[in-house]
C-alpha atoms as a PDB file:
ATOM      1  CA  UNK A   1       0.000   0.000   0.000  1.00  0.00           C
ATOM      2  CA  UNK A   2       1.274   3.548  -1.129  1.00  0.00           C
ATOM      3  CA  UNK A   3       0.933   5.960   1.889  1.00  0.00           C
ATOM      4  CA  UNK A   4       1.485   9.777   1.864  1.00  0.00           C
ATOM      5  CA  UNK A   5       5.525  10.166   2.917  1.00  0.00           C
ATOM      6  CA  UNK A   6       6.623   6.985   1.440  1.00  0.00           C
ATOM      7  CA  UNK A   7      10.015   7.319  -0.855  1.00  0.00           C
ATOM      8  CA  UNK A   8      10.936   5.697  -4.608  1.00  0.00           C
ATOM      9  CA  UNK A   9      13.503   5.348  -6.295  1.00  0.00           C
ATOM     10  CA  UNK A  10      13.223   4.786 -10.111  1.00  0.00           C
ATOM     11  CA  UNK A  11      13.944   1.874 -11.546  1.00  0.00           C
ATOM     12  CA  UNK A  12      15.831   3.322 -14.617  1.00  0.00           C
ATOM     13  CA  UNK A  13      17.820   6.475 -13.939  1.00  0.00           C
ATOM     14  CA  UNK A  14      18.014   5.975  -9.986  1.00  0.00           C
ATOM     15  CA  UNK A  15      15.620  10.039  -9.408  1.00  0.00           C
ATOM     16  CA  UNK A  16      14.194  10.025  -5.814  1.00  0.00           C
ATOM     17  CA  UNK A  17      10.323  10.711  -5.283  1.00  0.00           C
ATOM     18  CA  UNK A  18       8.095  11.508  -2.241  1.00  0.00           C
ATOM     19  CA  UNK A  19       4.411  10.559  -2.405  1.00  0.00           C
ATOM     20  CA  UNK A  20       2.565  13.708  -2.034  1.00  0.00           C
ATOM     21  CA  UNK A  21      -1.449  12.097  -2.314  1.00  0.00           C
ATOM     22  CA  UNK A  22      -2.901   9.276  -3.865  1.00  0.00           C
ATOM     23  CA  UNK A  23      -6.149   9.565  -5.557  1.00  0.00           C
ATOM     24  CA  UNK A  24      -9.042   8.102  -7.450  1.00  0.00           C
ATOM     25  CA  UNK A  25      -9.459   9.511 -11.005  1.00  0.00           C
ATOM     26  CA  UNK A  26     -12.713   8.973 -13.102  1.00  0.00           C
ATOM     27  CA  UNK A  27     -12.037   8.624 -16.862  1.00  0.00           C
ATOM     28  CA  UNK A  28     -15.154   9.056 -18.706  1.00  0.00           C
ATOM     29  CA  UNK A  29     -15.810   7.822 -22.220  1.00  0.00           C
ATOM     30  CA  UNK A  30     -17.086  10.713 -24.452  1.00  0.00           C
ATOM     31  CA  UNK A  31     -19.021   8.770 -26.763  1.00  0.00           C
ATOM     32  CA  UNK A  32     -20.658   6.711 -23.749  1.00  0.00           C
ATOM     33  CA  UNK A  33     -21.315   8.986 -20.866  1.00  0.00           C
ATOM     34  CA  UNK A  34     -22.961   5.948 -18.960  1.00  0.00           C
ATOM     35  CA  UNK A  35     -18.996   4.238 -18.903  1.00  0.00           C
ATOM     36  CA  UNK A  36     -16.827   5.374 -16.071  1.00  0.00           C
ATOM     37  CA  UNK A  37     -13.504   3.739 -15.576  1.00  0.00           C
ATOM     38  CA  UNK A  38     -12.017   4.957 -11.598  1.00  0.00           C
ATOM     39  CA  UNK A  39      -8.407   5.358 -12.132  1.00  0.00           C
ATOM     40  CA  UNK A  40      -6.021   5.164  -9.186  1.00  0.00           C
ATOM     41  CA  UNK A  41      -3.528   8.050  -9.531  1.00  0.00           C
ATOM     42  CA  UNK A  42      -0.326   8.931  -7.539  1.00  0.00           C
ATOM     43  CA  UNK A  43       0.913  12.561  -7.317  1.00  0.00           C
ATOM     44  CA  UNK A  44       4.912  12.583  -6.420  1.00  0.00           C
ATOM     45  CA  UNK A  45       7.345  15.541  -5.533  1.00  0.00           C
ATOM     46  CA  UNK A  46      10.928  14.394  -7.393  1.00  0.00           C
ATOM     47  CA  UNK A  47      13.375  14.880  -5.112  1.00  0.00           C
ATOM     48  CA  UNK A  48      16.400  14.985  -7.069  1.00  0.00           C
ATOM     49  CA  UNK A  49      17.517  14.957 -10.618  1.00  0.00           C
ATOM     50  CA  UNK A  50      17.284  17.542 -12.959  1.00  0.00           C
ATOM     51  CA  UNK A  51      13.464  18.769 -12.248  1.00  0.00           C
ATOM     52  CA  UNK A  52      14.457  18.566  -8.912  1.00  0.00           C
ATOM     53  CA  UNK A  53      11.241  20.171  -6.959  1.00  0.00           C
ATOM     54  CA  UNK A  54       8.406  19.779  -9.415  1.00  0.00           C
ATOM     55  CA  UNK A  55       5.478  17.689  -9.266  1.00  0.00           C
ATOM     56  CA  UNK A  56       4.652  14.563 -11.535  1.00  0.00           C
ATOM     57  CA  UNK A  57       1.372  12.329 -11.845  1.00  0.00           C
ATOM     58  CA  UNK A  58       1.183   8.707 -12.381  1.00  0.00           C
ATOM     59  CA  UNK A  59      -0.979   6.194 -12.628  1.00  0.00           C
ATOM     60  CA  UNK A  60      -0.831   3.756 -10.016  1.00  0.00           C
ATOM     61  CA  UNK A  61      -0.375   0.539 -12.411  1.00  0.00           C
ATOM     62  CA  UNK A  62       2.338   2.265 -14.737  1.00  0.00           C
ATOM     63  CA  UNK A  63       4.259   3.463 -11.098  1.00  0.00           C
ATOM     64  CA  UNK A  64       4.964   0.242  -9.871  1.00  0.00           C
ATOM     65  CA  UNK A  65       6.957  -0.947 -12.873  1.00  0.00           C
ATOM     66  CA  UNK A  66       8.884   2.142 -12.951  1.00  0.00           C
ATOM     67  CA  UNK A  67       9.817   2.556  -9.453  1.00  0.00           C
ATOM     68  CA  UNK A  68      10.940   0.570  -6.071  1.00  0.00           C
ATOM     69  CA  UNK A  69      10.071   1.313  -2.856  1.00  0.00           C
ATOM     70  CA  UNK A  70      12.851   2.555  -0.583  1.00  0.00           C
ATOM     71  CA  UNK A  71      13.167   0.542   2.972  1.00  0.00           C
ATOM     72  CA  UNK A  72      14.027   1.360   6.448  1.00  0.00           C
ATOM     73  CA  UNK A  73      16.568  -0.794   7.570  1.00  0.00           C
END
């Protein structure tokens, strides 16, 4: 389970990310109003890198194969 706090690390160029909030995200279809899909989302703060500061949104499936979840040990 993602919490609000928890740290990343990505898989393929080793950038740092904090979870900021993790949120439900309806996708409607606009030729069938009736069909709702509920996305989970995950909004992160990158901690270092190059766009060291900013915010990035992911979607909860696509997260986990791009980043691991940093430990206390």
């Amino acid at each position: 389970m993602i919490k609000k706090g928890d740290l990343f690390r990505s898989l393929t160029d080793q950038i740092l990310v904090e979870v900021v909030r993790t949120y439900n995200h309806s996708d409607i279809d606009p030729e069938c109003p009736e069909s709702i899909a509920i996305i989970g989302m995950i909004e992160t703060i990158i901690l270092s890198g190059d766009n060291i500061g900013k915010t990035r949104k992911f979607r909860q499936r696509g997260f986990w194969k791009s980043f691991e979840k940093l430990e206390n040990k």
